[in-house]
C-alpha atoms as a PDB file:
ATOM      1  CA  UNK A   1     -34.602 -33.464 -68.127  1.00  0.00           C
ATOM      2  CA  UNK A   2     -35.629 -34.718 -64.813  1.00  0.00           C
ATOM      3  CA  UNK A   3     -33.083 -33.164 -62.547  1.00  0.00           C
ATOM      4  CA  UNK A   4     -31.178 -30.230 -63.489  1.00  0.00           C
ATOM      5  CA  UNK A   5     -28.790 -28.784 -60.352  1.00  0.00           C
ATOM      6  CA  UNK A   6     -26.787 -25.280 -61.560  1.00  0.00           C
ATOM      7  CA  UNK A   7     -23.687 -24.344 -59.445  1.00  0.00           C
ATOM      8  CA  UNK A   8     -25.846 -25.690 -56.391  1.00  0.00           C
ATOM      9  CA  UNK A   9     -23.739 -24.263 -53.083  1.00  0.00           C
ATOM     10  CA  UNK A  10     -24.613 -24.377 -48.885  1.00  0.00           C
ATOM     11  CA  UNK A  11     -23.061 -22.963 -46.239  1.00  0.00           C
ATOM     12  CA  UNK A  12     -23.468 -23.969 -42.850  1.00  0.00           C
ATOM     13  CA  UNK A  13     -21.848 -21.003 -40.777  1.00  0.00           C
ATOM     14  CA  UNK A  14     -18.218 -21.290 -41.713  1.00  0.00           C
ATOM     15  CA  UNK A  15     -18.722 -24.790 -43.612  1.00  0.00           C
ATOM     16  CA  UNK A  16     -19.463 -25.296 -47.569  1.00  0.00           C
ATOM     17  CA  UNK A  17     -21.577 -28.171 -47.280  1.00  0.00           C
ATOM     18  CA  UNK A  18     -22.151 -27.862 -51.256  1.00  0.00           C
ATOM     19  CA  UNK A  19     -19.519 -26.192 -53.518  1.00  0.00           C
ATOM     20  CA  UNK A  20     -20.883 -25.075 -56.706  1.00  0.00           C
ATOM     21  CA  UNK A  21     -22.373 -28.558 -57.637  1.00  0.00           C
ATOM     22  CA  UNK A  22     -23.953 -29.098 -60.864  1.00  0.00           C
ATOM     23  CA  UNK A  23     -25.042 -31.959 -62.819  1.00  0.00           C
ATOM     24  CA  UNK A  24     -28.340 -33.429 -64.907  1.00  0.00           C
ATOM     25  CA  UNK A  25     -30.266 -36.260 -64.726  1.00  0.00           C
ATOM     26  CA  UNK A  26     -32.476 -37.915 -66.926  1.00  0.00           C
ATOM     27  CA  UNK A  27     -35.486 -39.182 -67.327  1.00  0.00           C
ATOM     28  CA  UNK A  28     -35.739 -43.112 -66.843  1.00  0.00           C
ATOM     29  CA  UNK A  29     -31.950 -43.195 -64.797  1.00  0.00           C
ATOM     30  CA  UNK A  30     -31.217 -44.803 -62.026  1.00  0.00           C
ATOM     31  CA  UNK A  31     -28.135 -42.643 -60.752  1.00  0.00           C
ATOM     32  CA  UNK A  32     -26.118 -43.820 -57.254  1.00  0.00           C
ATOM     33  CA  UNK A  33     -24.904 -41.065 -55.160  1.00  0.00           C
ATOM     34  CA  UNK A  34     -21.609 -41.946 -53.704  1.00  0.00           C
ATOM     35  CA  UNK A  35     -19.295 -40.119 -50.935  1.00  0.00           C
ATOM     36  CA  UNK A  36     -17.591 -40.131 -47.210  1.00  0.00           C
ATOM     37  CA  UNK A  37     -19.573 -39.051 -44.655  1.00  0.00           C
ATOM     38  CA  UNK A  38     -19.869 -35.844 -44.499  1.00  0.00           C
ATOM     39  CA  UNK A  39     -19.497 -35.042 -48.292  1.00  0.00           C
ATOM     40  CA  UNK A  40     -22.572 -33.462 -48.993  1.00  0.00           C
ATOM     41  CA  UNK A  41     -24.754 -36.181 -50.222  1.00  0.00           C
ATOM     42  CA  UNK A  42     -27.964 -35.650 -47.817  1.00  0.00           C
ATOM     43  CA  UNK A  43     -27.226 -32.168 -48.338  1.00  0.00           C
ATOM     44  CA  UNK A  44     -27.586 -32.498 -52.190  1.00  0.00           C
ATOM     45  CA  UNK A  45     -30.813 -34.781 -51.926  1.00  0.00           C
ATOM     46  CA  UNK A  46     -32.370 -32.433 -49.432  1.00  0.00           C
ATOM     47  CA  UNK A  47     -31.792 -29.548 -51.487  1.00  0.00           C
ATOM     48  CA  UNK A  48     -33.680 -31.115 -54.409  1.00  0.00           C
ATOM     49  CA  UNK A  49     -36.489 -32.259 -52.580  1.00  0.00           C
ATOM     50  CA  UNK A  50     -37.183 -28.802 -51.571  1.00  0.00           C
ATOM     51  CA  UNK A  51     -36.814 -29.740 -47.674  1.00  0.00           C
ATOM     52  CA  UNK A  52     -33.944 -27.292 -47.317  1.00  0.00           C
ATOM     53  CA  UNK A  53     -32.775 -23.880 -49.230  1.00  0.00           C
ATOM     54  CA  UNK A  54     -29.663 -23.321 -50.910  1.00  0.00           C
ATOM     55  CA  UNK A  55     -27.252 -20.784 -50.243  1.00  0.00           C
ATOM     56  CA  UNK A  56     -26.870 -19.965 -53.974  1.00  0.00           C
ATOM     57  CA  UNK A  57     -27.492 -21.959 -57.324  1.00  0.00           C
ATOM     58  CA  UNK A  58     -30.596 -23.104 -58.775  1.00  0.00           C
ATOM     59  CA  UNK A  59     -32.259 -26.713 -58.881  1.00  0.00           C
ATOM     60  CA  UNK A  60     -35.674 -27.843 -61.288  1.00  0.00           C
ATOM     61  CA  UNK A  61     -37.168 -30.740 -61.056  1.00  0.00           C
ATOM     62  CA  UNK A  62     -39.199 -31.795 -64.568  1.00  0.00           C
ATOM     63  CA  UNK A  63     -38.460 -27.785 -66.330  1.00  0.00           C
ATOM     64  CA  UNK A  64     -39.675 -26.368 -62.698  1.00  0.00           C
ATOM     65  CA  UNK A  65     -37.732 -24.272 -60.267  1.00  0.00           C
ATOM     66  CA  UNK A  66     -38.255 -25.903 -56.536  1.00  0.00           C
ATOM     67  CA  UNK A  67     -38.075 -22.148 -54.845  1.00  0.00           C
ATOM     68  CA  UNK A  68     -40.318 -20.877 -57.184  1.00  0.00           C
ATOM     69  CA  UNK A  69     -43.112 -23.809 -57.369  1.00  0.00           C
ATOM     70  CA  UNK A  70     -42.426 -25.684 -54.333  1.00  0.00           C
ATOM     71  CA  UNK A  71     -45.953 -27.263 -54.192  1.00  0.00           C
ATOM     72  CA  UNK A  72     -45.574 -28.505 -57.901  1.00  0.00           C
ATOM     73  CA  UNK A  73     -41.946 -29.871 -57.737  1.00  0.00           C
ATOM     74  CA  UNK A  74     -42.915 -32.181 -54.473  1.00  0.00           C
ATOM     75  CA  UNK A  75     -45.783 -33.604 -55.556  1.00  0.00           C
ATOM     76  CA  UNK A  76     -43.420 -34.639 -58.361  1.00  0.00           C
ATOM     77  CA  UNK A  77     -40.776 -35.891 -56.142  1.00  0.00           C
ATOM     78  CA  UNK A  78     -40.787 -39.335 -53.962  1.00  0.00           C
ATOM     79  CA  UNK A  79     -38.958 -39.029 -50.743  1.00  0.00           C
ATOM     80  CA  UNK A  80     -37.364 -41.489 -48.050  1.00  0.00           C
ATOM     81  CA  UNK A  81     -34.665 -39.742 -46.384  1.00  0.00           C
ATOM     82  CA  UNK A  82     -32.141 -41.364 -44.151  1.00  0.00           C
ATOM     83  CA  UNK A  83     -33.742 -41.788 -41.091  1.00  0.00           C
ATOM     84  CA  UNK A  84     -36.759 -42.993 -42.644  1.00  0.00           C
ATOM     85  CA  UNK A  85     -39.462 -41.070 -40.457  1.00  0.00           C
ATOM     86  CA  UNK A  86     -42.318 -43.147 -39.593  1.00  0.00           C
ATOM     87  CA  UNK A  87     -45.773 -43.301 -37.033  1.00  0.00           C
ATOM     88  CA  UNK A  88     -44.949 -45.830 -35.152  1.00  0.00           C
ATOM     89  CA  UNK A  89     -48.214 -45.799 -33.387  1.00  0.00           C
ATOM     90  CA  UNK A  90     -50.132 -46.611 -36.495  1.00  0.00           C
ATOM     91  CA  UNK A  91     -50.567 -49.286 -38.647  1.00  0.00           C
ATOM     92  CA  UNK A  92     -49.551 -49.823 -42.306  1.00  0.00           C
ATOM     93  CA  UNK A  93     -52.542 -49.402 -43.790  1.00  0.00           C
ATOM     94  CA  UNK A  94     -53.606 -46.702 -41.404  1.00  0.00           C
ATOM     95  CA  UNK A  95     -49.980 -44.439 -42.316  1.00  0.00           C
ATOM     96  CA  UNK A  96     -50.597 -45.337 -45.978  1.00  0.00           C
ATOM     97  CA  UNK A  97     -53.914 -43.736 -46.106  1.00  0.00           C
ATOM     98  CA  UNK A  98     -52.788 -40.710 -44.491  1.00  0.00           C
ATOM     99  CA  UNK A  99     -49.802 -40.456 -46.810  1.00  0.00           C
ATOM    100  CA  UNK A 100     -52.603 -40.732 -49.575  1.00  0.00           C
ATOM    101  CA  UNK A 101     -54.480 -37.826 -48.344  1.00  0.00           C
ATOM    102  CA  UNK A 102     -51.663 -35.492 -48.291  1.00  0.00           C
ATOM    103  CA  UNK A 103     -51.438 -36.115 -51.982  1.00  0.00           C
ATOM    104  CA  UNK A 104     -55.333 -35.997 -52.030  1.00  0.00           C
ATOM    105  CA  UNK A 105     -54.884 -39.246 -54.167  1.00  0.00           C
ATOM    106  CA  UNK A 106     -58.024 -40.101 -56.099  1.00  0.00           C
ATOM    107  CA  UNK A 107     -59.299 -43.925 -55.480  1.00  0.00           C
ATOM    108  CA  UNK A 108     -56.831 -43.945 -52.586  1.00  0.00           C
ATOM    109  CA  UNK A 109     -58.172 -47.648 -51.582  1.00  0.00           C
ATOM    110  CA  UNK A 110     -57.137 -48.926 -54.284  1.00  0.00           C
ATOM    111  CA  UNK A 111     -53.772 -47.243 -54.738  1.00  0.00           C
ATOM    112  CA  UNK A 112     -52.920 -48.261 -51.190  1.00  0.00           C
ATOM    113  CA  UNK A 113     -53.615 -51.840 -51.906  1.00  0.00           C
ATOM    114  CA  UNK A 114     -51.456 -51.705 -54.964  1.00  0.00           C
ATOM    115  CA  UNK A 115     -48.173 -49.998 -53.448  1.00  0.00           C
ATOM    116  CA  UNK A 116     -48.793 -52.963 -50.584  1.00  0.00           C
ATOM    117  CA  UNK A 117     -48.495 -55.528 -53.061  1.00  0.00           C
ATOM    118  CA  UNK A 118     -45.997 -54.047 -55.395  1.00  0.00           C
ATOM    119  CA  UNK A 119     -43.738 -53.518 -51.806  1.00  0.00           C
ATOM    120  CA  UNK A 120     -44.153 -57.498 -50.474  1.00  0.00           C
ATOM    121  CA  UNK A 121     -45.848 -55.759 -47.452  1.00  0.00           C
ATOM    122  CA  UNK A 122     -49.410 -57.700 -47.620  1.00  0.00           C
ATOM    123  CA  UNK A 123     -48.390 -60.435 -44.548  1.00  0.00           C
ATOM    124  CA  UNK A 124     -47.509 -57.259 -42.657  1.00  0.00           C
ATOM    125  CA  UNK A 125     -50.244 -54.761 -43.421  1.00  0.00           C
ATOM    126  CA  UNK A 126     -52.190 -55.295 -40.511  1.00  0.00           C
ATOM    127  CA  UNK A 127     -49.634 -54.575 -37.825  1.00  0.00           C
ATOM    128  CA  UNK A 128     -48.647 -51.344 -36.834  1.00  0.00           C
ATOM    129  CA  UNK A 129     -45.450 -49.866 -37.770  1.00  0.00           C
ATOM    130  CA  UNK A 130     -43.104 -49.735 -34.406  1.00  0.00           C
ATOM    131  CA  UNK A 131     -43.911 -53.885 -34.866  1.00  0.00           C
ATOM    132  CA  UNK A 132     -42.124 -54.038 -37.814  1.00  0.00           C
ATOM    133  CA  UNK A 133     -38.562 -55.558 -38.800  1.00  0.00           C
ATOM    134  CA  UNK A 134     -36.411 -52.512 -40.052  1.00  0.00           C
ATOM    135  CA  UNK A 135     -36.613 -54.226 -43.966  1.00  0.00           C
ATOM    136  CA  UNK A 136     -40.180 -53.736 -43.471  1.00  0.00           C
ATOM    137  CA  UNK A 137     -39.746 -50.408 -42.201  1.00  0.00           C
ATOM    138  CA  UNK A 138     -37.793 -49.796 -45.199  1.00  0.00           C
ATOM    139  CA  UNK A 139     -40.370 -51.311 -47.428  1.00  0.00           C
ATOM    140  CA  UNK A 140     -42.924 -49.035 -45.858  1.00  0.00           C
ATOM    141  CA  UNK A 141     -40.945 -45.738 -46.213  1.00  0.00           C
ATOM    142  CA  UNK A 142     -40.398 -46.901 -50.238  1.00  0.00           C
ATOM    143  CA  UNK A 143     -44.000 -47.309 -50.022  1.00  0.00           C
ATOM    144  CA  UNK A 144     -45.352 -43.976 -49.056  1.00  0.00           C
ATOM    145  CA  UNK A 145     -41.819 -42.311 -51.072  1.00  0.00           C
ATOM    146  CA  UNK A 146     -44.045 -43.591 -53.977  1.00  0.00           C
ATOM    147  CA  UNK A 147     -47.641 -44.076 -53.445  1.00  0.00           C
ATOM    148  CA  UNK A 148     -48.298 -40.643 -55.205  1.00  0.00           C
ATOM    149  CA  UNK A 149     -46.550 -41.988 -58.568  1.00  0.00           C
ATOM    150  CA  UNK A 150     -44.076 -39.770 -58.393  1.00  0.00           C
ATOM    151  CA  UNK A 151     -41.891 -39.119 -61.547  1.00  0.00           C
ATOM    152  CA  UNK A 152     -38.692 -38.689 -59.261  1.00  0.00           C
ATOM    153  CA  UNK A 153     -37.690 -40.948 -56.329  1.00  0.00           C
ATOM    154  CA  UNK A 154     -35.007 -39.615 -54.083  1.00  0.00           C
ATOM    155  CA  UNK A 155     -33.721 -42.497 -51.876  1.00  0.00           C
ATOM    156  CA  UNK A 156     -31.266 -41.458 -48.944  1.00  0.00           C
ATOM    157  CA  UNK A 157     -29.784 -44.800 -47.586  1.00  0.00           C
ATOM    158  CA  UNK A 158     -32.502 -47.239 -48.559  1.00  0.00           C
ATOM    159  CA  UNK A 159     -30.580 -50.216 -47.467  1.00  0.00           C
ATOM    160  CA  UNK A 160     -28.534 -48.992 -44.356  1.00  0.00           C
ATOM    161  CA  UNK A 161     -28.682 -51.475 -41.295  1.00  0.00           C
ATOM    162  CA  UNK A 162     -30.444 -53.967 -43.372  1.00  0.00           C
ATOM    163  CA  UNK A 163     -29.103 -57.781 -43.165  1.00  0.00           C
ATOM    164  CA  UNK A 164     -28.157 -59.665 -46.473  1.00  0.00           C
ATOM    165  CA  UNK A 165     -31.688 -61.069 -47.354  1.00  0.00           C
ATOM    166  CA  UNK A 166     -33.258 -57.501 -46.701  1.00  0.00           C
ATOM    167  CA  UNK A 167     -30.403 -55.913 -49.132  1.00  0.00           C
ATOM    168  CA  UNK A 168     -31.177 -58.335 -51.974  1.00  0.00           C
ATOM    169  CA  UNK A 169     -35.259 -57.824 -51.173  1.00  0.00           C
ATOM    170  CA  UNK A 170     -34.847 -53.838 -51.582  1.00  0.00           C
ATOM    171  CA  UNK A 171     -33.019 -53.512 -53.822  1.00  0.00           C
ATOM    172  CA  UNK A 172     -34.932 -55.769 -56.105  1.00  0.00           C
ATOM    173  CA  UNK A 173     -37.948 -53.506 -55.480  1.00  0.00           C
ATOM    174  CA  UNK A 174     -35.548 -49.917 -56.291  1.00  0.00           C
ATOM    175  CA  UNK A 175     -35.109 -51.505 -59.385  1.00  0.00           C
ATOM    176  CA  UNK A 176     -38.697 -52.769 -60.176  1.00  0.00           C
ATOM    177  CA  UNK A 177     -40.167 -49.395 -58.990  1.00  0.00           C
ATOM    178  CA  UNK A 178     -37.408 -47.620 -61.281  1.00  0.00           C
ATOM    179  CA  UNK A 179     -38.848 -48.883 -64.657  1.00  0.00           C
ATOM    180  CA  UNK A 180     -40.322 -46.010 -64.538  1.00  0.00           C
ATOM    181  CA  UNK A 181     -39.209 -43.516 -63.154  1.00  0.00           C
ATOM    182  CA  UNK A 182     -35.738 -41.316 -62.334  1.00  0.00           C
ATOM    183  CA  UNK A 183     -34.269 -42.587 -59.426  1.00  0.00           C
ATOM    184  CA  UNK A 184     -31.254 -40.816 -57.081  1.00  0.00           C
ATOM    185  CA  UNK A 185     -30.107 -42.886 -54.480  1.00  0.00           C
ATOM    186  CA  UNK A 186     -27.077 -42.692 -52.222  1.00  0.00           C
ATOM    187  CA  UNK A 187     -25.414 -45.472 -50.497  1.00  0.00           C
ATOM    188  CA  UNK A 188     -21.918 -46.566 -48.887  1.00  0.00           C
ATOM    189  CA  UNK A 189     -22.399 -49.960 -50.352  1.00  0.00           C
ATOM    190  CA  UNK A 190     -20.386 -50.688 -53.324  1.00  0.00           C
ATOM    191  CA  UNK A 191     -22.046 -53.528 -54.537  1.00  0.00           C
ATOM    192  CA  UNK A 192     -25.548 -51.854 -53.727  1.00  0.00           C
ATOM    193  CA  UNK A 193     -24.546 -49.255 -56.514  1.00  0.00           C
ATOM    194  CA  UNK A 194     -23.146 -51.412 -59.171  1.00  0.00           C
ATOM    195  CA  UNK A 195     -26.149 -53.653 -58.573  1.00  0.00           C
ATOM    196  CA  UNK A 196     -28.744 -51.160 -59.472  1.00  0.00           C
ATOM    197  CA  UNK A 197     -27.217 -48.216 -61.037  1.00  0.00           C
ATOM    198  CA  UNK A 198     -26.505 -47.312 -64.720  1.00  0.00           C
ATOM    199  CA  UNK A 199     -24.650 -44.339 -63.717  1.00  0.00           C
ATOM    200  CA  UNK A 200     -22.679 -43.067 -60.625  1.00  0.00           C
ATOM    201  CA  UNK A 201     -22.321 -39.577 -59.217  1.00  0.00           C
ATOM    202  CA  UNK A 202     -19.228 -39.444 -56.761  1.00  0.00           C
ATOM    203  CA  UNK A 203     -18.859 -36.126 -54.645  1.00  0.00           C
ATOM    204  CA  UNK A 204     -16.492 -35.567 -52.217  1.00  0.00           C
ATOM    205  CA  UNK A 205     -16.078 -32.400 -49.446  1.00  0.00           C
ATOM    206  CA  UNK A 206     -18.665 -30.409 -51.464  1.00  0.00           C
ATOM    207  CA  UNK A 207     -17.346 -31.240 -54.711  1.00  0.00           C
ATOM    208  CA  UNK A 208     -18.853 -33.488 -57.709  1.00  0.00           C
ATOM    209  CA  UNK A 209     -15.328 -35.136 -58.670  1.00  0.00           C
ATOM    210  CA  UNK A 210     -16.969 -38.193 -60.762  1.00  0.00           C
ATOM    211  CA  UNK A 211     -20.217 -38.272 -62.955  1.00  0.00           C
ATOM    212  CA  UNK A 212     -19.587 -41.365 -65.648  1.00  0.00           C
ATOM    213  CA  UNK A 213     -22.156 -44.317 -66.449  1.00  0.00           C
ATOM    214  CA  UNK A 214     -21.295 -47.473 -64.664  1.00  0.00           C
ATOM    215  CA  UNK A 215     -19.843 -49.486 -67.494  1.00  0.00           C
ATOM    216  CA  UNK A 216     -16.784 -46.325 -68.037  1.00  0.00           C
ATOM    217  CA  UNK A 217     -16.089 -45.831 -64.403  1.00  0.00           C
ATOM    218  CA  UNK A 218     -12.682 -47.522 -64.555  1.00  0.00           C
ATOM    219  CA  UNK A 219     -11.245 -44.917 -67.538  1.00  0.00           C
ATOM    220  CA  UNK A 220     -12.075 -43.115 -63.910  1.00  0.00           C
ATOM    221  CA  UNK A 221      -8.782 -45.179 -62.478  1.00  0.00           C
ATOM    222  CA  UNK A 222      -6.272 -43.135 -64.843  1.00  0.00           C
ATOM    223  CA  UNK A 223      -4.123 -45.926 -66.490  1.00  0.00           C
ATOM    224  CA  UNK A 224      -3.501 -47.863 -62.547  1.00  0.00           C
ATOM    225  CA  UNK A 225      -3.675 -51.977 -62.136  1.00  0.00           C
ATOM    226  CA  UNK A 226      -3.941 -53.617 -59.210  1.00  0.00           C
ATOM    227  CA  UNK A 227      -1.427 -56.129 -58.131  1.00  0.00           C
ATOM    228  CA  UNK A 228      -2.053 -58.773 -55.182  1.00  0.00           C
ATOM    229  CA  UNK A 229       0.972 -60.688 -53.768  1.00  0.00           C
ATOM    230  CA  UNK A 230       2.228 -63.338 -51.672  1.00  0.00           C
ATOM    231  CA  UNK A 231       5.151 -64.016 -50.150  1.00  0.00           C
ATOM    232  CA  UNK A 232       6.223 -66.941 -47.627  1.00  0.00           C
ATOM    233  CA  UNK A 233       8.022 -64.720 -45.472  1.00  0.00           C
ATOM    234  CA  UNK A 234       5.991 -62.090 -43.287  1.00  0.00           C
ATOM    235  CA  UNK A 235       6.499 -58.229 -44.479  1.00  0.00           C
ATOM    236  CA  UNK A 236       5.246 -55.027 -43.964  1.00  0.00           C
ATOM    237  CA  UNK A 237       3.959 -52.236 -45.919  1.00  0.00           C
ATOM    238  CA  UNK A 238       6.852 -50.205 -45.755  1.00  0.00           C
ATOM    239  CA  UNK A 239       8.790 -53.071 -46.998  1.00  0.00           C
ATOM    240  CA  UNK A 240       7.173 -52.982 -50.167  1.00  0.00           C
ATOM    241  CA  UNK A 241       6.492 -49.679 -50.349  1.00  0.00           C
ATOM    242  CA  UNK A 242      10.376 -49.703 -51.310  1.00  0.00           C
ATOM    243  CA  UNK A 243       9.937 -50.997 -54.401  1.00  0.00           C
ATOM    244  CA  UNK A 244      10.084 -48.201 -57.588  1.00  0.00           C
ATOM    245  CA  UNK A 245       6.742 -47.531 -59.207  1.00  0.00           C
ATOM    246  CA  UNK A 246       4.447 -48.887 -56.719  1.00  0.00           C
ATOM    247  CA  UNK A 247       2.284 -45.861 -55.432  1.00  0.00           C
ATOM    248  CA  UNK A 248       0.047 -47.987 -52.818  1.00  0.00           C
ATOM    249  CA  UNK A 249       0.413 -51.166 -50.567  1.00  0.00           C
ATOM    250  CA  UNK A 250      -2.492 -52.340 -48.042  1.00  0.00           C
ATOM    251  CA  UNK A 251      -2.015 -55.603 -46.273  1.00  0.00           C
ATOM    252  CA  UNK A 252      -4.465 -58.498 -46.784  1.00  0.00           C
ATOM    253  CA  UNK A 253      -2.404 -60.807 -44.190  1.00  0.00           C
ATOM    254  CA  UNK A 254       1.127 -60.707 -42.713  1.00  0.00           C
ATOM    255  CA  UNK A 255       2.345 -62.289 -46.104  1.00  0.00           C
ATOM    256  CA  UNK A 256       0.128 -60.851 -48.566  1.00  0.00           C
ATOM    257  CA  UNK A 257      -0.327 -57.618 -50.376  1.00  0.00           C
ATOM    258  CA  UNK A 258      -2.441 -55.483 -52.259  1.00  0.00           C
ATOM    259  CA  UNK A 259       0.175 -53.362 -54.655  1.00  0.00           C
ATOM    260  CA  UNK A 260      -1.330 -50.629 -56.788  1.00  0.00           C
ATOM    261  CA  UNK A 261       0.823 -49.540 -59.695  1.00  0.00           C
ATOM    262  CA  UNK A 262       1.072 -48.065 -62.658  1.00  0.00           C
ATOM    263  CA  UNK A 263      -0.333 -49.680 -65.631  1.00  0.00           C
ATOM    264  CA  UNK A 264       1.544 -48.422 -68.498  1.00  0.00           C
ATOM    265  CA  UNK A 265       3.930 -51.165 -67.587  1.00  0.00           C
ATOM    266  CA  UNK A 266       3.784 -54.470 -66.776  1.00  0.00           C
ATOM    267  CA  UNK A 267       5.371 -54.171 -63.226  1.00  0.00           C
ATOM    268  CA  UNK A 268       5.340 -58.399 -62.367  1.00  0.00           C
ATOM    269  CA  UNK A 269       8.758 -59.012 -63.508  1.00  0.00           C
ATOM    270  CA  UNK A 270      10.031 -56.177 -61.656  1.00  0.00           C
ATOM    271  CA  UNK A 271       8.058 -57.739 -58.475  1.00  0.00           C
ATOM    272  CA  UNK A 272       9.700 -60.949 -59.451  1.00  0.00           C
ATOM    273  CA  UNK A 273      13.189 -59.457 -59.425  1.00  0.00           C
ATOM    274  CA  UNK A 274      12.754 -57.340 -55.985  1.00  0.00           C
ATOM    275  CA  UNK A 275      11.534 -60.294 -54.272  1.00  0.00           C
ATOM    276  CA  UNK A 276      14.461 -62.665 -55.978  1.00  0.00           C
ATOM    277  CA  UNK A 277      17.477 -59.381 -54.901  1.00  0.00           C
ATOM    278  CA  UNK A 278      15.776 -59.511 -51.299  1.00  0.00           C
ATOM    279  CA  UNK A 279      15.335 -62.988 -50.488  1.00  0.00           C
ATOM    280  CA  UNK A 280      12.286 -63.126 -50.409  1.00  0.00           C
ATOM    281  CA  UNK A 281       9.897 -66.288 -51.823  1.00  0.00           C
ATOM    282  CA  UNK A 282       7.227 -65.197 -54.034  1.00  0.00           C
ATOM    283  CA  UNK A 283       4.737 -67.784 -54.041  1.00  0.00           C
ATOM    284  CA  UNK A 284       1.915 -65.773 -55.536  1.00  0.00           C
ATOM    285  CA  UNK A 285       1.332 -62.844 -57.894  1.00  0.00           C
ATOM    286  CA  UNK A 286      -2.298 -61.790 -60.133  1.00  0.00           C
ATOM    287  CA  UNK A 287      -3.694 -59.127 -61.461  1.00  0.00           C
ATOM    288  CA  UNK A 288      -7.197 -57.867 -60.669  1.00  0.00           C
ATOM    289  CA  UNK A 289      -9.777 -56.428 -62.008  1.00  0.00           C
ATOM    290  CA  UNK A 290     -10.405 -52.814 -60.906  1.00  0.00           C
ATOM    291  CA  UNK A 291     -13.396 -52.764 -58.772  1.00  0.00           C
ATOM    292  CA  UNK A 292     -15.444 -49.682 -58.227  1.00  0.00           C
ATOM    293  CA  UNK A 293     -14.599 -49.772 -54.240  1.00  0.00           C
ATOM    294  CA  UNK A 294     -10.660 -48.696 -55.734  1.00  0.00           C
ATOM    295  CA  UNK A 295     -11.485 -46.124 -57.791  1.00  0.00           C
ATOM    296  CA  UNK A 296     -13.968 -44.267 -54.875  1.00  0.00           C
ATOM    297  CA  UNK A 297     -10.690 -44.941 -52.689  1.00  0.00           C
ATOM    298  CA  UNK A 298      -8.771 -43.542 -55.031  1.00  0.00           C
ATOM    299  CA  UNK A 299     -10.588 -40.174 -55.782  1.00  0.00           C
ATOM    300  CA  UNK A 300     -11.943 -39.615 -52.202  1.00  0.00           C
ATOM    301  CA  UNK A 301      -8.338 -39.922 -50.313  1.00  0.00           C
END
C-alpha cells in the first residue's frame, strides 16, 4: 500500500476543510483528484506530504506514519504543489543541483542530467528560471518533484494555465514518469483526468463522495441518459423543464437542449409527443454518451 489516509479530518477555525476522509492507494496507480474549489483537495495532498498537520486521523505513506517519521515519509514523497515554487534567480541546472543536495543524492551530476532529459528541458537548461515559459516552469517543478526517485508523486495542478501544446507535453511526461511509480494528481480538467488516470477520487465540501476506476465511473451516473435536442422554434429552459420525467435542462443555443432523464425508460417518444401536443418542430433528437464532466456535475451540485 502506497497511500493509506484513515478518517483524515481539518479544521480551519469554524471550517472542516477535511471530513473524516479515508481512502488507499496503490502501488503503481495513477489516481486523479477531482473537486470544486474549495473542496479540500490541496488540503488532502498537503496533509500527505507532511507540509501541514491534521486535526485528527492518521495518514502512511509506504507502511510509515508521516507524524511519526516525517523525515522518512518525504524523502519518499515527490512534491509540486499548486503554485509551483521556484528560484527565479537561478538557473535550471543551478536549482536542480540544489534540489539534489537536499536529498544528498549520490552522483548528483549525473542524476541531474537524466531528470533534464527525461523532462524535454535540455534546450532550456542553461537559462535561468524567471526566463522560462510557464510549461517549462512546469517541467522544472516535475523535475525537482522527482529527481530524488521518489516512490510517490503528489501533483497539485500540474497543468493549470498551460496552453493546448503544453497540456498534451505534460501530461505525456505524468504518464511516462508514472511507470513507476504511485501518482496523485488533482486537476479541474476533465479530459486531463480521463487522459492519464486509471482511477478517480471525487471529493466534495470535505467529503470523498466517489472513489471508482475510470472504466466504472458511469455505474457512478445511477441509471440517467443524456438527451440533446433541437427544435426550430426558440425555447427556454423552463419550457422544457415542463415536460414529466426530465430532471435537468441546460441550453446549448436558443433552440437546442441538453435534457437529462431517466434511463429506465426510453423517454424520445415522449419528447416526440410533447413537442408534436405543443407545436413545436423537432428537428433533432440523440442520445449521448455519459461523459465524466456529467457525472462530477451531477455529484458535486
Amino acid at each position: 500500500m502506497s497511500i493509506k489516509v484513515e478518517k483524515l479530518t481539518k479544521i480551519y477555525g469554524t471550517q472542516k476543510a477535511l471530513d473524516e476522509v479515508s481512502l488507499e492507494i496503490n502501488q503503481g496507480e495513477i489516481v486523479g483528484l477531482l473537486g470544486p474549489n474549495g473542496a479540500g483537495k490541496s488540503t488532502l495532498m498537503k496533509i500527505i506530504t507532511g507540509y501541514l498537520p491534521a486535526s485528527d486521523g492518521k495518514v502512511s505513506v509506504m507502511g510509515m506514519d508521516v507524524v511519526e517519521n516525517p523525515l522518512q515519509t518525504k524523502r519518499l514523497i515527490g512534491y509540486l504543489p499548486e503554485s509551483n515554487p521556484l528560484y527565479y534567480e537561478m538557473y535550471v541546472r543551478e536549482f536542480l543541483a540544489f534540489t539534489a543536495g537536499l536529498f544528498k543524492i549520490k552522483n548528483a551530476k549525473d542524476r541531474i542530467e537524466e531528470v533534464i532529459e527525461l523532462t524535454g528541458l535540455g534546450k532550456e537548461a542553461h537559462k535561468k528560471i524567471g526566463a522560462l515559459s510557464k510549461g517549462y516552469k512546469q517541467r522544472v517543478g516535475l523535475a525537482q518533484a522527482f529527481i530524488h526517485d521518489p516512490k510517490v508523486l503528489i501533483l497539485d495542478e500540474p497543468t493549470s494555465g498551460l496552453d493546448p501544446n503544453q497540456l498534451i507535453e505534460i501530461r505525456n511526461l505524468i504518464r511516462k514518469i508514472g511507470q513507476d511509480k504511485t501518482v496523485l494528481f488533482s486537476s479541474h480538467i476533465m479530459q486531463e483526468v480521463e487522459a492519464i488516470c486509471d482511477r478517480i477520487l471525487i471529493i466534495n465540501n470535505g467529503k470523498l463522495i466517489a472513489d471508482s476506476p475510470k472504466n466504472q465511473m458511469q455505474k457512478l451516473w445511477k441509471n440517467k441518459e443524456v438527451i440533446v435536442v433541437e427544435f426550430k422554434e426558440t425555447l427556454s429552459e423552463s419550457i422544457l423543464k415542463k415536460i414529466s420525467e426530465v430532471e435537468k435542462v441546460q441550453a446549448l443555443s436558443d433552440h437546442k437542449f441538453k435534457l437529462t432523464v431517466e434511463a429506465e425508460n426510453d423517454l424520445r417518444p415522449k419528447i416526440y409527443e410533447w413537442a408534436k401536443e405543443h407545436n413545436y418542430t423537432l428537428i433533432g433528437m440523440q442520445s449521448m454518451e455519459i461523459s465524466l464532466e456529467n457525472i462530477f456535475q451531477d455529484l458535486t451540485k
